[in-house]
C-alpha atoms as a PDB file:
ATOM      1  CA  UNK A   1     -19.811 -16.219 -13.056  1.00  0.00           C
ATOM      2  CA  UNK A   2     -22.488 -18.842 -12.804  1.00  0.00           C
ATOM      3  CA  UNK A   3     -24.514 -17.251 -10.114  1.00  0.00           C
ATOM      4  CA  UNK A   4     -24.755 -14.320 -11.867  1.00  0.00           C
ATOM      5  CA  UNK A   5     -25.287 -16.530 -15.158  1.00  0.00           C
ATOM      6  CA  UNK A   6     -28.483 -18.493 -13.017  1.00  0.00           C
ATOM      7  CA  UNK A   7     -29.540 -14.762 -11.815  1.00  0.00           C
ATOM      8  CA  UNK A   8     -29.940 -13.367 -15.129  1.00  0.00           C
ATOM      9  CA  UNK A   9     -31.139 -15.716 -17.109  1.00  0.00           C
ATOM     10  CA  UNK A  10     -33.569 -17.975 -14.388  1.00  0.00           C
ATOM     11  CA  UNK A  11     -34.157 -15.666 -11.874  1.00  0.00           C
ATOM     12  CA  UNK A  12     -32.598 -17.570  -9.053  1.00  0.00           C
ATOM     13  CA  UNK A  13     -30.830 -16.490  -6.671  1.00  0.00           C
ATOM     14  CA  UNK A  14     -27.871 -18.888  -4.976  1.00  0.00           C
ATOM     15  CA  UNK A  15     -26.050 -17.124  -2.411  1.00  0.00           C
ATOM     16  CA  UNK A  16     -26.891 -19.373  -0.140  1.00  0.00           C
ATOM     17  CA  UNK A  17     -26.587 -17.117   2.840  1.00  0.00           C
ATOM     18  CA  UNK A  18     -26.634 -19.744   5.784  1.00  0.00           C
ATOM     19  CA  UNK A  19     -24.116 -21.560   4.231  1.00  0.00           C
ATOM     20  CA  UNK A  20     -21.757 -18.651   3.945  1.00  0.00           C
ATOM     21  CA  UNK A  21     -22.619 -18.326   7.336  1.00  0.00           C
ATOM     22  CA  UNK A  22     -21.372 -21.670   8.604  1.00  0.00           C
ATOM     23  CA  UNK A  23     -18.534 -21.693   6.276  1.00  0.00           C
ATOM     24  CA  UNK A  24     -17.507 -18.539   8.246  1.00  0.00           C
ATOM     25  CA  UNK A  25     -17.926 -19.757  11.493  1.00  0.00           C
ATOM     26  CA  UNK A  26     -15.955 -23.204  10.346  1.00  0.00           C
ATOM     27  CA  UNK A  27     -12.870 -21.054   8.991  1.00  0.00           C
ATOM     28  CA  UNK A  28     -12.418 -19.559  12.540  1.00  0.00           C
ATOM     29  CA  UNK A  29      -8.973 -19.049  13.264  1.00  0.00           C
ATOM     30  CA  UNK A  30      -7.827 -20.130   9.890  1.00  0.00           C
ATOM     31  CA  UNK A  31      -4.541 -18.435   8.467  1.00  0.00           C
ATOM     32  CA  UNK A  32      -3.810 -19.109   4.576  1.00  0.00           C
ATOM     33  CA  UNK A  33      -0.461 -20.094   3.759  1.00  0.00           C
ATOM     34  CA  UNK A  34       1.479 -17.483   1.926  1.00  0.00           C
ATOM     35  CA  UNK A  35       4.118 -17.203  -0.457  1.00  0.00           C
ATOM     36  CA  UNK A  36       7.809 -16.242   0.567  1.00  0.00           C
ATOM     37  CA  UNK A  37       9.371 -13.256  -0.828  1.00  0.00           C
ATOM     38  CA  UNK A  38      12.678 -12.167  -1.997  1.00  0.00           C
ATOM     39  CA  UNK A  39      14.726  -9.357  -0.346  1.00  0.00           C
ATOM     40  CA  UNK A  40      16.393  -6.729  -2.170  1.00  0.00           C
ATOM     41  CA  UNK A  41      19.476  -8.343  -1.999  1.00  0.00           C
ATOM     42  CA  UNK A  42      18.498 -11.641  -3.359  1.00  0.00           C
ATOM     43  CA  UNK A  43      16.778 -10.226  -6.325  1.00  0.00           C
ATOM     44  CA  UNK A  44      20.440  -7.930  -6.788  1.00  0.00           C
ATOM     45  CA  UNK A  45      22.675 -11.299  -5.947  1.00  0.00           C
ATOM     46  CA  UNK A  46      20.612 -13.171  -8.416  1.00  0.00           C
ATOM     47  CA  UNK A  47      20.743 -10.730 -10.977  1.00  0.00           C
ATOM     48  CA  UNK A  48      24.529 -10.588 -10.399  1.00  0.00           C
ATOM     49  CA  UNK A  49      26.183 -13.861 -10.417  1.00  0.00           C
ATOM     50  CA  UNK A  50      23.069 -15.951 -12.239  1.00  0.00           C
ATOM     51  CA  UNK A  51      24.794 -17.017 -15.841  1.00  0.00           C
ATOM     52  CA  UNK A  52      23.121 -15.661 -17.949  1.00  0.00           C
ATOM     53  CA  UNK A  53      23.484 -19.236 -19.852  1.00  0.00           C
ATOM     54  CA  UNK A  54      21.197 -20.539 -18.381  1.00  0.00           C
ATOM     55  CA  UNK A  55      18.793 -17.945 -16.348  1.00  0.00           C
ATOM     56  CA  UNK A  56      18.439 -14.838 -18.486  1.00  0.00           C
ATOM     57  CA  UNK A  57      14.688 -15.462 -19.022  1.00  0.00           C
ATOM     58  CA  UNK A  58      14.450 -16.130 -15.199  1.00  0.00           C
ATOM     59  CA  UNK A  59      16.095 -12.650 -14.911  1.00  0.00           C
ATOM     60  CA  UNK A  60      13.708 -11.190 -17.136  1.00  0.00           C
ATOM     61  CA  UNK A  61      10.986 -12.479 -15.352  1.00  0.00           C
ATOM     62  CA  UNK A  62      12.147 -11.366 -11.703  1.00  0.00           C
ATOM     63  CA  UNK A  63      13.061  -7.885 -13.105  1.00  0.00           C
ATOM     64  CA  UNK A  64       9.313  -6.998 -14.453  1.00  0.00           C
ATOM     65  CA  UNK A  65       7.670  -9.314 -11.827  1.00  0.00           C
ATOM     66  CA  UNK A  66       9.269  -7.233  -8.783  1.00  0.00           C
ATOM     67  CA  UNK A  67       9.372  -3.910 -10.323  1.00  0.00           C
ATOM     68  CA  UNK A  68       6.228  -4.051 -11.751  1.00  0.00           C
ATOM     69  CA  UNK A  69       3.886  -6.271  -8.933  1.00  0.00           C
ATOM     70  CA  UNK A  70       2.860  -8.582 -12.030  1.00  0.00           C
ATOM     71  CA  UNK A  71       0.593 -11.470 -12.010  1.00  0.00           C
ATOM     72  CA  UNK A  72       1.412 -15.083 -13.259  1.00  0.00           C
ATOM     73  CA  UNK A  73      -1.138 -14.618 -15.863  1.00  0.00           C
ATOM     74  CA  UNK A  74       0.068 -10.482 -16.741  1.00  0.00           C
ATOM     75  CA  UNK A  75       3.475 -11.843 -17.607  1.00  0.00           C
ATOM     76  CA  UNK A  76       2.222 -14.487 -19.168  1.00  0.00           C
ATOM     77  CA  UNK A  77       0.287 -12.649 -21.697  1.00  0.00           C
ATOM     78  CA  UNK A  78       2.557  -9.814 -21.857  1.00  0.00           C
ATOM     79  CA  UNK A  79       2.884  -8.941 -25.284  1.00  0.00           C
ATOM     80  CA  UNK A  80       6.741  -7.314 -27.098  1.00  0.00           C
ATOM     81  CA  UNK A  81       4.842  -4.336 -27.997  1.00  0.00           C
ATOM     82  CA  UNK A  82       3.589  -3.916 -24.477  1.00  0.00           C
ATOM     83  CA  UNK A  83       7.473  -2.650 -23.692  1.00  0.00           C
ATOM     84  CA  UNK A  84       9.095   0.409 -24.630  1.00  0.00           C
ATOM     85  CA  UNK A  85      12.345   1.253 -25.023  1.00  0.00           C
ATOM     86  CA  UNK A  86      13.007   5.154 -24.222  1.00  0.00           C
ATOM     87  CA  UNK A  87      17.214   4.575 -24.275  1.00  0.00           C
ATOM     88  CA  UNK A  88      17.247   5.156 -20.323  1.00  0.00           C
ATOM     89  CA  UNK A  89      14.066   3.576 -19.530  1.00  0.00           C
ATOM     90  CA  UNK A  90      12.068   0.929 -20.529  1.00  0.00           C
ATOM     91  CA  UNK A  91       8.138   1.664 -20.264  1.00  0.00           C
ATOM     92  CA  UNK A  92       5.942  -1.144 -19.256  1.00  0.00           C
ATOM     93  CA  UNK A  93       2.171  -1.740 -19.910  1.00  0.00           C
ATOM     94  CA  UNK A  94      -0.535  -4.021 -18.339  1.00  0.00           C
ATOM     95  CA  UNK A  95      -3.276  -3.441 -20.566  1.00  0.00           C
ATOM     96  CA  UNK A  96      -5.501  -6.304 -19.119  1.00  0.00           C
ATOM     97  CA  UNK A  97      -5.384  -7.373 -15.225  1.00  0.00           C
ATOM     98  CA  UNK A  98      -7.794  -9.756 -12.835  1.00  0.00           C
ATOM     99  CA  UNK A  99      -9.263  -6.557 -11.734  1.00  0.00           C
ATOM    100  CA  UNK A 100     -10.230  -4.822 -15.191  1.00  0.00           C
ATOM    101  CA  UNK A 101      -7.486  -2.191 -14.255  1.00  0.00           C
ATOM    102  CA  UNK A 102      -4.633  -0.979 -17.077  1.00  0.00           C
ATOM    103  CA  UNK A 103      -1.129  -0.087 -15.378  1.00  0.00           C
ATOM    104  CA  UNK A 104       2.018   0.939 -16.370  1.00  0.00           C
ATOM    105  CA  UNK A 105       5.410   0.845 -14.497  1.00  0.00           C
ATOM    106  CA  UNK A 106       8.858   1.842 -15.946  1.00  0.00           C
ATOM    107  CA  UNK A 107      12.304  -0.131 -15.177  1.00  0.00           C
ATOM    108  CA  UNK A 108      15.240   2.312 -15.085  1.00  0.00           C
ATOM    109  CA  UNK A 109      18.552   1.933 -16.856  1.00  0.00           C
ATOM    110  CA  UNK A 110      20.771   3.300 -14.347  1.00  0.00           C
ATOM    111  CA  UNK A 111      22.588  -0.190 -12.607  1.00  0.00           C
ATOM    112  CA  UNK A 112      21.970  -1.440  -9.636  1.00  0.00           C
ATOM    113  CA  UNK A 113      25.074  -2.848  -7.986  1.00  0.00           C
ATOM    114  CA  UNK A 114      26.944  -2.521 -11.369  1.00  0.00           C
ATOM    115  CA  UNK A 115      24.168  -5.158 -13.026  1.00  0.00           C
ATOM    116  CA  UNK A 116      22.205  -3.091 -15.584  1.00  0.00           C
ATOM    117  CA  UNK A 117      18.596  -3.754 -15.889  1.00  0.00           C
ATOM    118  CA  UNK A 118      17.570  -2.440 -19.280  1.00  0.00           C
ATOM    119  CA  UNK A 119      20.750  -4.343 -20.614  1.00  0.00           C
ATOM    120  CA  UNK A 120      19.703  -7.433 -19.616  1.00  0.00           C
ATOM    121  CA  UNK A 121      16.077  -7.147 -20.997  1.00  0.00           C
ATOM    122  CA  UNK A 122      17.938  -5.965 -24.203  1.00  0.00           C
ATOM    123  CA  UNK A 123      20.262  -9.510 -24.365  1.00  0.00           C
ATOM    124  CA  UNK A 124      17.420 -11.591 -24.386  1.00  0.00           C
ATOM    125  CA  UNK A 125      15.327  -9.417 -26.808  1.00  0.00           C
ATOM    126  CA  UNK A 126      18.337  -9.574 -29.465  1.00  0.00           C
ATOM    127  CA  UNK A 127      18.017 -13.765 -28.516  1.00  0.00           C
ATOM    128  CA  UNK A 128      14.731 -14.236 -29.936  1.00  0.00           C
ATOM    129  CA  UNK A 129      14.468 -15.406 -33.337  1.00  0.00           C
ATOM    130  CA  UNK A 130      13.402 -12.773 -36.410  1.00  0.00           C
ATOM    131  CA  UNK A 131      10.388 -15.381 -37.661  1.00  0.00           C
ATOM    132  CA  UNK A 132       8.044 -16.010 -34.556  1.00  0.00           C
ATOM    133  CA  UNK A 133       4.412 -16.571 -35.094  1.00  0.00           C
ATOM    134  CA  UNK A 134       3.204 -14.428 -32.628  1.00  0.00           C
ATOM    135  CA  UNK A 135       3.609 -11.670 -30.322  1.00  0.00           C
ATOM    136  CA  UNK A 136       4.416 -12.941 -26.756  1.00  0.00           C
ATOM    137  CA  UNK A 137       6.914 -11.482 -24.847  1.00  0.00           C
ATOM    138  CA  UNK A 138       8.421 -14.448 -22.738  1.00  0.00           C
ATOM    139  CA  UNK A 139       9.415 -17.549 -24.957  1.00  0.00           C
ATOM    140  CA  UNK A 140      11.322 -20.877 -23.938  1.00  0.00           C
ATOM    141  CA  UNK A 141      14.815 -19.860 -23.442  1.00  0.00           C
ATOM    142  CA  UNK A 142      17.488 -23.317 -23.101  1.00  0.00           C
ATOM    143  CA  UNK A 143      21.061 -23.325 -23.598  1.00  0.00           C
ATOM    144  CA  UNK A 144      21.736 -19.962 -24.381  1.00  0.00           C
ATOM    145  CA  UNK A 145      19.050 -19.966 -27.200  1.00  0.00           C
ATOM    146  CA  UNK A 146      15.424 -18.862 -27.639  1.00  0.00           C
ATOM    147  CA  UNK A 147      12.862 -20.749 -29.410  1.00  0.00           C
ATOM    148  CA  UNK A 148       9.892 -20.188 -30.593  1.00  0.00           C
ATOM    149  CA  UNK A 149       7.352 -21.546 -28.314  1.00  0.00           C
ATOM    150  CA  UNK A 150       5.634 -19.202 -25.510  1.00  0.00           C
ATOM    151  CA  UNK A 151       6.287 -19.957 -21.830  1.00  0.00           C
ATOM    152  CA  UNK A 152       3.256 -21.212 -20.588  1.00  0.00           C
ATOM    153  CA  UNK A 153       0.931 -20.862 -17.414  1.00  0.00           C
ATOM    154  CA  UNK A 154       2.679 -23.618 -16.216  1.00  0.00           C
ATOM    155  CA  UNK A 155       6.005 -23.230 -16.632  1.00  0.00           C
ATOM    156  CA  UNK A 156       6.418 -19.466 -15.525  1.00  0.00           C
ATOM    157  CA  UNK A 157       4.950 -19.910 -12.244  1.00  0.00           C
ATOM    158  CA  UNK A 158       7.807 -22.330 -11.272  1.00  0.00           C
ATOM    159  CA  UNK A 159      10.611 -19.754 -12.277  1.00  0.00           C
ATOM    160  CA  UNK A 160      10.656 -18.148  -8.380  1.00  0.00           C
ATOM    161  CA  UNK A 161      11.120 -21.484  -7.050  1.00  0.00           C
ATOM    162  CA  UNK A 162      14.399 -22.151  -9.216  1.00  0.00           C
ATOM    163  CA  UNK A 163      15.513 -19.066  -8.460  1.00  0.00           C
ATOM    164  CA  UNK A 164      15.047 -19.495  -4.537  1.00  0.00           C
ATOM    165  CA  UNK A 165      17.268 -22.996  -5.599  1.00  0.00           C
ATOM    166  CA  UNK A 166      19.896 -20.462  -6.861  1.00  0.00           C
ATOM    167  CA  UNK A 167      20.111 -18.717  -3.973  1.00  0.00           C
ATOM    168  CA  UNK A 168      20.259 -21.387  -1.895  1.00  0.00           C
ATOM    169  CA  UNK A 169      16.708 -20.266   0.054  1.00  0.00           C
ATOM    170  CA  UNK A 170      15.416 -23.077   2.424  1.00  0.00           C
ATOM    171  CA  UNK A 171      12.303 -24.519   1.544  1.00  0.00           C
ATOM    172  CA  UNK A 172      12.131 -23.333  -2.046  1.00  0.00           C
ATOM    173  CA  UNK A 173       9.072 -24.929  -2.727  1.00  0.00           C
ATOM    174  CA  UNK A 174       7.790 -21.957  -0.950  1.00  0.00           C
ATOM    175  CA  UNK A 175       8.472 -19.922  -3.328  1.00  0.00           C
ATOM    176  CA  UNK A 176       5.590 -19.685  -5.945  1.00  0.00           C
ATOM    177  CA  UNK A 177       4.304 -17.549  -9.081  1.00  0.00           C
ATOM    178  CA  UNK A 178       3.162 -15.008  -6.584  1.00  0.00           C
ATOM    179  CA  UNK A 179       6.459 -14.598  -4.515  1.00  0.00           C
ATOM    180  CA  UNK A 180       6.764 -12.002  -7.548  1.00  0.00           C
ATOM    181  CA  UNK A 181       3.474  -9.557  -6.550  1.00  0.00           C
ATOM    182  CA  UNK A 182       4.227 -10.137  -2.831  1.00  0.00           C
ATOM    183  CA  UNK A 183       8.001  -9.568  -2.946  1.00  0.00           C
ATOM    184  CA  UNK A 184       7.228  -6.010  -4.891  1.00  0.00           C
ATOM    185  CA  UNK A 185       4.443  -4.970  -2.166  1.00  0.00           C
ATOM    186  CA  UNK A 186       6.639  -5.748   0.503  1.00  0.00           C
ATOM    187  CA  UNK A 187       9.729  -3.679  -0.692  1.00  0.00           C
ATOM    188  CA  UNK A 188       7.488  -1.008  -1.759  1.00  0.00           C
ATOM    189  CA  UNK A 189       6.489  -0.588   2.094  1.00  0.00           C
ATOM    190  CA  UNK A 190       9.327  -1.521   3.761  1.00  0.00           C
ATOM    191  CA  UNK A 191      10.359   1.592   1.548  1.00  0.00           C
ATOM    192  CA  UNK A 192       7.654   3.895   3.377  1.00  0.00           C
ATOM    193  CA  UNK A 193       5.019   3.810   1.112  1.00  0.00           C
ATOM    194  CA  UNK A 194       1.363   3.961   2.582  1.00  0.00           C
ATOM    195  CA  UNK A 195      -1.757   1.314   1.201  1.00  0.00           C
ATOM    196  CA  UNK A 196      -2.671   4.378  -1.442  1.00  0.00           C
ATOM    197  CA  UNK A 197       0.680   4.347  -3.150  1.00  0.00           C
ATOM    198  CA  UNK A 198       1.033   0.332  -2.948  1.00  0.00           C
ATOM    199  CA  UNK A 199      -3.359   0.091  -4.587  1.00  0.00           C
ATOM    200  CA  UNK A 200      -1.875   2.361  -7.103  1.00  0.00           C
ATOM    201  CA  UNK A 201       1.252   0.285  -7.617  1.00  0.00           C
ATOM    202  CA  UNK A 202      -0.520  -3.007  -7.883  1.00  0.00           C
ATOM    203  CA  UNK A 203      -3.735  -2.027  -9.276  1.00  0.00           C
ATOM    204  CA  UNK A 204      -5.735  -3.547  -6.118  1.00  0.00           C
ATOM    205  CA  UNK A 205      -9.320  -2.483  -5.619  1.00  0.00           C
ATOM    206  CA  UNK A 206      -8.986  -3.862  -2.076  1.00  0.00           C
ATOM    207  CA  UNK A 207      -7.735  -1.951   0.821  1.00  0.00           C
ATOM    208  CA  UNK A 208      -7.777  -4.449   3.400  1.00  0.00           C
ATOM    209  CA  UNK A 209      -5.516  -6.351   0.949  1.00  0.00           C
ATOM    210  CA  UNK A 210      -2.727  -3.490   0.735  1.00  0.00           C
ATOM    211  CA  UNK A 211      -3.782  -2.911   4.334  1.00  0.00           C
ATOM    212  CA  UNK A 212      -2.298  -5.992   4.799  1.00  0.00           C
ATOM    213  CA  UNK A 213       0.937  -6.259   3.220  1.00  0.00           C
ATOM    214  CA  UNK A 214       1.488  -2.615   5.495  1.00  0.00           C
ATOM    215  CA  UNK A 215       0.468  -3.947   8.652  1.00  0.00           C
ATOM    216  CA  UNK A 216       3.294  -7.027   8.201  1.00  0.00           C
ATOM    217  CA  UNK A 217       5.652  -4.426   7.048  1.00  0.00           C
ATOM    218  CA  UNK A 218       8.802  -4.496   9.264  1.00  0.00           C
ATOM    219  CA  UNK A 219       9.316  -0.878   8.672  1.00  0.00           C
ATOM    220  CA  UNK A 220       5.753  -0.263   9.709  1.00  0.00           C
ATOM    221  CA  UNK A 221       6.002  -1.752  13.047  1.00  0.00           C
ATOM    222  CA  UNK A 222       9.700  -0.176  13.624  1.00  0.00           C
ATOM    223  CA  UNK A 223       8.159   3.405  12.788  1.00  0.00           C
ATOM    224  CA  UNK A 224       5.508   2.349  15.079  1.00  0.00           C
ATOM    225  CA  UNK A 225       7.967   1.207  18.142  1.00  0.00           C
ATOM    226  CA  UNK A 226      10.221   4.695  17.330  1.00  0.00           C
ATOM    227  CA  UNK A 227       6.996   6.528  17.696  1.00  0.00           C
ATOM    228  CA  UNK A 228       5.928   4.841  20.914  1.00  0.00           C
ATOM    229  CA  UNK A 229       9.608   4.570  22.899  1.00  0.00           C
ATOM    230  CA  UNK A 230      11.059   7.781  21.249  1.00  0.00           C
ATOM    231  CA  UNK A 231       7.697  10.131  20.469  1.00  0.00           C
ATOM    232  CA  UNK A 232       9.528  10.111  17.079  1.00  0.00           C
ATOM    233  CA  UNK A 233       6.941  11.103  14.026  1.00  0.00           C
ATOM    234  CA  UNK A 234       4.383  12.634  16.403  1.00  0.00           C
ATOM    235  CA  UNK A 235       3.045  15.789  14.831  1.00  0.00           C
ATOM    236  CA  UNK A 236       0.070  16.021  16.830  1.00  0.00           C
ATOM    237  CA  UNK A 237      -0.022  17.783  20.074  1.00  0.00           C
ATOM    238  CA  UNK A 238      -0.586  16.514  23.536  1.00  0.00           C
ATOM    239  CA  UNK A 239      -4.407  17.632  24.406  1.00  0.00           C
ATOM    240  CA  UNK A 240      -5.168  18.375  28.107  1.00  0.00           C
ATOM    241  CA  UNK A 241      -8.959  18.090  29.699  1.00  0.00           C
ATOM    242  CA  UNK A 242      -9.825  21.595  31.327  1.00  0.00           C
ATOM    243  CA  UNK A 243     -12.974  21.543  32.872  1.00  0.00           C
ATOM    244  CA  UNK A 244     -16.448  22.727  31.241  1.00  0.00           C
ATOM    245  CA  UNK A 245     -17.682  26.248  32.259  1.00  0.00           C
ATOM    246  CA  UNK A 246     -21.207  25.636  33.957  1.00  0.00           C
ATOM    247  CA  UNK A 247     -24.563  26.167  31.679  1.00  0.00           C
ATOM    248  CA  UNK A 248     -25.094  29.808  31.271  1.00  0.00           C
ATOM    249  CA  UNK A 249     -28.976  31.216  32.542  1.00  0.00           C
ATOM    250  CA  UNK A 250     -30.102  33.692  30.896  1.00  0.00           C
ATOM    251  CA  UNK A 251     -30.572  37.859  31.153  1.00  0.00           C
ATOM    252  CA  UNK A 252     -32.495  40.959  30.242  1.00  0.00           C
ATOM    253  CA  UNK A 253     -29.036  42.830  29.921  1.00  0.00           C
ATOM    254  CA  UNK A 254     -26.366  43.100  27.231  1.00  0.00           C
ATOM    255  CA  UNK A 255     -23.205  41.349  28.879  1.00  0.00           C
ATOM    256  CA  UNK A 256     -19.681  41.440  28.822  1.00  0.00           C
ATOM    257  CA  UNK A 257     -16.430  39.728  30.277  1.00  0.00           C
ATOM    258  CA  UNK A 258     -14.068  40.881  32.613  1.00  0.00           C
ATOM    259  CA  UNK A 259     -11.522  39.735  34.562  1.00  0.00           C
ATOM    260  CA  UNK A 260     -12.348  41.254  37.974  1.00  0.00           C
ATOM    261  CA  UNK A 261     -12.981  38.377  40.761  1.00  0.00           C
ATOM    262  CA  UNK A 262     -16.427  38.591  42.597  1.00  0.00           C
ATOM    263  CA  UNK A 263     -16.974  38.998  46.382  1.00  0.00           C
ATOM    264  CA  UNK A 264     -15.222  37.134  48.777  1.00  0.00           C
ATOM    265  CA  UNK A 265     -18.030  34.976  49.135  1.00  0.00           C
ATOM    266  CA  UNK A 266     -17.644  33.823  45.534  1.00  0.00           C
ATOM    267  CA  UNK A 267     -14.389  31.363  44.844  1.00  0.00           C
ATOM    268  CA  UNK A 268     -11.464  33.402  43.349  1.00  0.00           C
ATOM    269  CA  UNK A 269     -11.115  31.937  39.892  1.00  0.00           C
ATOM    270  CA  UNK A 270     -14.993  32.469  38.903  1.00  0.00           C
ATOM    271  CA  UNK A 271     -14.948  36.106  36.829  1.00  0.00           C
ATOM    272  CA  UNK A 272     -18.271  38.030  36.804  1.00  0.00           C
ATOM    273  CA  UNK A 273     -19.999  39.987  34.088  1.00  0.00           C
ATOM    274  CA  UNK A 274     -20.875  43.855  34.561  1.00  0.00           C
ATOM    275  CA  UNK A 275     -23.524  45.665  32.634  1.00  0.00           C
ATOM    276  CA  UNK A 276     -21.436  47.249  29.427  1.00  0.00           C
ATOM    277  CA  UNK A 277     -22.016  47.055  26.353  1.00  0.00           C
ATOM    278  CA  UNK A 278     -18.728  46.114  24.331  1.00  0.00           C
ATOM    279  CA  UNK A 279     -16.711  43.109  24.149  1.00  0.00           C
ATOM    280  CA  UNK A 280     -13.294  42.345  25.275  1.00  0.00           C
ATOM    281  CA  UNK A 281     -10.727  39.724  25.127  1.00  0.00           C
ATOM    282  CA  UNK A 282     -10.794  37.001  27.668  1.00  0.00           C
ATOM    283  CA  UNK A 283      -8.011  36.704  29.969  1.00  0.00           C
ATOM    284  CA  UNK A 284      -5.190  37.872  26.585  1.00  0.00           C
ATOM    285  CA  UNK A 285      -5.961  34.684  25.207  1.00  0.00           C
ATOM    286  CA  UNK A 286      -7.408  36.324  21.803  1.00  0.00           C
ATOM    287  CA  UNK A 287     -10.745  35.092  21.950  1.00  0.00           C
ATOM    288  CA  UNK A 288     -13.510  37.777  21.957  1.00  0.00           C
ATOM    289  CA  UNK A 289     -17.036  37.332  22.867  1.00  0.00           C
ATOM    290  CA  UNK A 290     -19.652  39.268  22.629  1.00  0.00           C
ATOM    291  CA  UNK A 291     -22.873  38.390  24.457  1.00  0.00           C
ATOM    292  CA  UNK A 292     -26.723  38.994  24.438  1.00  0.00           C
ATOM    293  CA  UNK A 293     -29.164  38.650  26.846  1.00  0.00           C
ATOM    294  CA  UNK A 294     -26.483  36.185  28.412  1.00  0.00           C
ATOM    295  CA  UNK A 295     -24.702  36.089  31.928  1.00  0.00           C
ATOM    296  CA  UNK A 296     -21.504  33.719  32.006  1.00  0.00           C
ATOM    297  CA  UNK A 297     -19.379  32.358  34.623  1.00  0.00           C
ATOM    298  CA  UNK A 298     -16.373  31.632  33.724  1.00  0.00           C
ATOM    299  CA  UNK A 299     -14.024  29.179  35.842  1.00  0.00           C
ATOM    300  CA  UNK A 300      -9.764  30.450  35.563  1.00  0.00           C
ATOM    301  CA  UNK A 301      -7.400  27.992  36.741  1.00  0.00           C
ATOM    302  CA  UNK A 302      -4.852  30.500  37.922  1.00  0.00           C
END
């Protein structure tokens, strides 16, 4: 934002490309530290035995985080008429994200593991009290009750790591606002899904972003092992080098290929041309050529 601010309006341009340069030659062999993610059973054994007491907005949260690969800041400004309720299904919009794309991702109704999804978004929605001020989706919920003031950019990003406290995950600290996005990528692959169904899924623009999250896959690199040990998911056929038929020279007659072997003098798998006027098929392989003012020797391995 500011270097394009100084561009425009001064004229200056601040990329400072041999700084970049040494910045990228400093971060050598640096690997970011990442978020953990939940499995599918957490997310299920959460939803399950959680009371609802006390963790129905967390449930909320982990429900439309996972399913929908939200953003801290998405669910933060997710607004109540953002949802809709179809009876079976509840349809979800993002009509604002970091990259400028709109999605929309449903949650289904049928339950998982006996613990319905759409019900539990429908408890706390009856919670919430008739007179709020405004229109945002998540609001403090304590003791059973919901007030009136919205959860904050603060305070939502902390729900994963009370949840990994729940479960009894080690290192829960680990577990931050974005265990949400990266917990939904990774079941989405481990799933099968290829980088263009997770960009659509997510909204990245990156590839080398979804590339990523399908290169750590564990499915991936099983599929990969299967198709390497066991030739398993290998369309493609093996291709075997024949060797290249010498460079024709060229001739004042009209050619054509037969399958009779030359003299004795010549070596038995070379076929000669005779002076006709037609064209045949080569050896009953089903190629046909037909030749002008060309001779060809053709080399059979018999």
């Amino acid at each position: 934002m500011l270097r394009t601010t100084i561009a425009i309006r001064e004229n200056i341009d601040i990329k400072y490309p041999r700084l970049i340069a040494f910045l990228k030659r400093q971060s050598s062999g640096y690997k970011p530290k990442k978020s953990d993610t939940f499995s599918r059973d957490d997310m299920n054994n959460f939803l399950k035995d959680a009371p609802d007491e006390k963790y129905l907005l967390m449930k909320v949260v982990l429900i439309f985080g996972i399913t929908g690969a939200c953003r801290c800041d998405e669910l933060v400004n997710m607004k109540i008429d953002d949802v809709e309720d179809n009876g079976s299904i509840l349809i979800i919009r993002i009509p604002d994200s970091k990259t400028k794309i709109s999605r929309t991702f449903a949650v289904d109704g049928n339950s998982t593991n006996g613990v319905g999804l759409v019900e539990i978004f429908r408890k706390y929605l009856a919670l919430r009290p008739p007179e709020i001020g405004h229109r945002r989706l998540f609001i403090t919920f304590r003791s059973g009750k919901c007030t009136v003031q919205p959860v904050g950019k603060n305070t939502l990003p902390k729900i994963p790591m009370e949840i990994a406290k729940f479960l009894g995950k080690p290192n829960p600290e680990k577990f931050t606002g974005h265990s949400l996005r990266r917990s939904s990528a990774t079941l989405l692959v481990d799933s099968g899904a290829d980088s263009l169904s997770l960009k659509r899924h997510g909204g990245w623009r990156s590839t080398s972003v979804a590339e990523g999250y399908v290169n750590d896959s564990l499915y991936a690199k099983r599929r990969a092992t299967n198709s390497i040990i066991r030739g398993e998911n290998s369309s493609l056929p093996v291709i075997q080098k024949t060797p290249s038929p010498p460079r024709a020279s060229t001739s004042s007659d009209t050619m054509a290929i037969v399958s009779q072997p030359m003299s004795t003098s010549e070596p038995s798998n070379v076929l000669t041309s005779t002076n006709i006027s037609s064209s045949k098929s080569l050896l009953g392989t089903g190629v046909t050529i037909d030749a002008n003012n060309c001779t060809f020797n053709i080399y059979v391995n018999k």
